[in-house]
Protein backbone atom coordinates (compact mmCIF):
# COMPACT_ATOMS: atom_id res chain seq x y z
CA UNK A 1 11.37 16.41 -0.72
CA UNK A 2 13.64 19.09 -1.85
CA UNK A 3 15.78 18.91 -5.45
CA UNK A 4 19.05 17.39 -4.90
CA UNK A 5 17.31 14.55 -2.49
CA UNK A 6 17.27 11.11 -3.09
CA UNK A 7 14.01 9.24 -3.18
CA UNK A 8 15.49 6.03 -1.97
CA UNK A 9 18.20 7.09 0.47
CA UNK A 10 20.72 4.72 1.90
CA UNK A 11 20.80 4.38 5.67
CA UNK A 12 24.78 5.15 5.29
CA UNK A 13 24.84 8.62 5.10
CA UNK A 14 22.46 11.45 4.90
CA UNK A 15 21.33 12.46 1.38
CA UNK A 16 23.54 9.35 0.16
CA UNK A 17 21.78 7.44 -2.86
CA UNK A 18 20.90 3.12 -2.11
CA UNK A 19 23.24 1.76 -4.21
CA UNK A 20 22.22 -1.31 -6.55
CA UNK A 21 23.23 -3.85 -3.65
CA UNK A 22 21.09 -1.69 -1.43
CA UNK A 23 18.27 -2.19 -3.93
CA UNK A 24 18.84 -5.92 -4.60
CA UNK A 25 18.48 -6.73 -0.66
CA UNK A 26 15.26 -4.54 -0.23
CA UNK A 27 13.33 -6.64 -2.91
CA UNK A 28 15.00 -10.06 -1.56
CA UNK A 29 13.51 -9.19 1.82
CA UNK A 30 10.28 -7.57 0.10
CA UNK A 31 10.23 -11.07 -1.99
CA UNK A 32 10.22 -13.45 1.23
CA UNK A 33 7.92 -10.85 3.37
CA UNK A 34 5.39 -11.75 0.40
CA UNK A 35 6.27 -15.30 -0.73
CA UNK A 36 6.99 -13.94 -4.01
CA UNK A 37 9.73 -15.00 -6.49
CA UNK A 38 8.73 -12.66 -9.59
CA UNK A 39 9.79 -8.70 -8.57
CA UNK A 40 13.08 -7.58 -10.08
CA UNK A 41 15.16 -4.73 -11.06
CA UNK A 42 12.38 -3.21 -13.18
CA UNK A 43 9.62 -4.13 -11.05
CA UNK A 44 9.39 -0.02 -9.60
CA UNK A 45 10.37 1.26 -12.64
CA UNK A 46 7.61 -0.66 -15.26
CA UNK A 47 4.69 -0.23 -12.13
CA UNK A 48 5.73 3.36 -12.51
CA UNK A 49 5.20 3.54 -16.27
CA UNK A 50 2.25 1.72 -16.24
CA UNK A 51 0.58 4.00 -13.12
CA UNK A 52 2.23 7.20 -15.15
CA UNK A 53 0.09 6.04 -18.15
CA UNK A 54 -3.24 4.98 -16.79
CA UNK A 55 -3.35 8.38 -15.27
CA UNK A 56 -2.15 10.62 -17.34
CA UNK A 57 -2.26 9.18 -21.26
CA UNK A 58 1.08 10.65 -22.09
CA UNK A 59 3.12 8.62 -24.39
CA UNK A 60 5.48 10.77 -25.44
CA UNK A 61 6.52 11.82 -21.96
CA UNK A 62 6.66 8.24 -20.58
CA UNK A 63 9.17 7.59 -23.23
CA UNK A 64 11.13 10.22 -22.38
CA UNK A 65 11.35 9.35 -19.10
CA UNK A 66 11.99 5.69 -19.57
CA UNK A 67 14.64 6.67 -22.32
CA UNK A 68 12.81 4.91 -25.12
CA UNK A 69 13.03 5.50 -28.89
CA UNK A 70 9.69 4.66 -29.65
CA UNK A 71 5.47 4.02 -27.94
CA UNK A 72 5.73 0.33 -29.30
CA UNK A 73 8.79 -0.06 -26.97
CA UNK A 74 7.14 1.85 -24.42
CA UNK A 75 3.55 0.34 -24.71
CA UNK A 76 5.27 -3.34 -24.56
CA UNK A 77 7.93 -3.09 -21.56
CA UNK A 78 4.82 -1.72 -19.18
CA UNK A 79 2.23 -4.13 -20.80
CA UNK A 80 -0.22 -2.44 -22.36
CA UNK A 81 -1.67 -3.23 -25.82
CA UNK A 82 -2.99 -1.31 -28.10
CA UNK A 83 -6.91 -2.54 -27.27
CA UNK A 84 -5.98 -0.79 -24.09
CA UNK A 85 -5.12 2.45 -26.10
């Protein structure tokens, strides 16, 4: 990938962004592919977090990516407590 691209392109256009429809419509099919009921909005997004801290112990950088304030926000929206830490 080059800057400027889109991870998740829509099949629309070339080098066009999925749009939050888009997104919605990948999980539902995702969701019934899997007999699953629990993935959401956040579902990429937290796995991220959680895979970007198990690898590299980075707090501070995770929250700056996720836009938190704070690690306790952080720790809690990808699940991991501080026995894990």
């Amino acid at each position: 990938m080059s800057d400027g691209e889109y991870l998740f392109q829509s099949c629309k256009g070339k080098n066009k962004p999925l749009t939050r429809g888009g997104y919605y419509k990948v999980i539902a099919k995702v969701e019934k592919a899997l007999n699953r009921h629990d993935l959401g909005t956040h579902t990429m997004r937290k796995t991220y977090g959680y895979h970007f801290y198990k690898d590299k112990k980075d707090i501070g950088t995770l929250m700056m990516i996720l836009n938190h304030s704070n690690e306790a926000t952080t720790k809690r929206y990808i699940g991991i407590t501080d026995d894990e830490v």
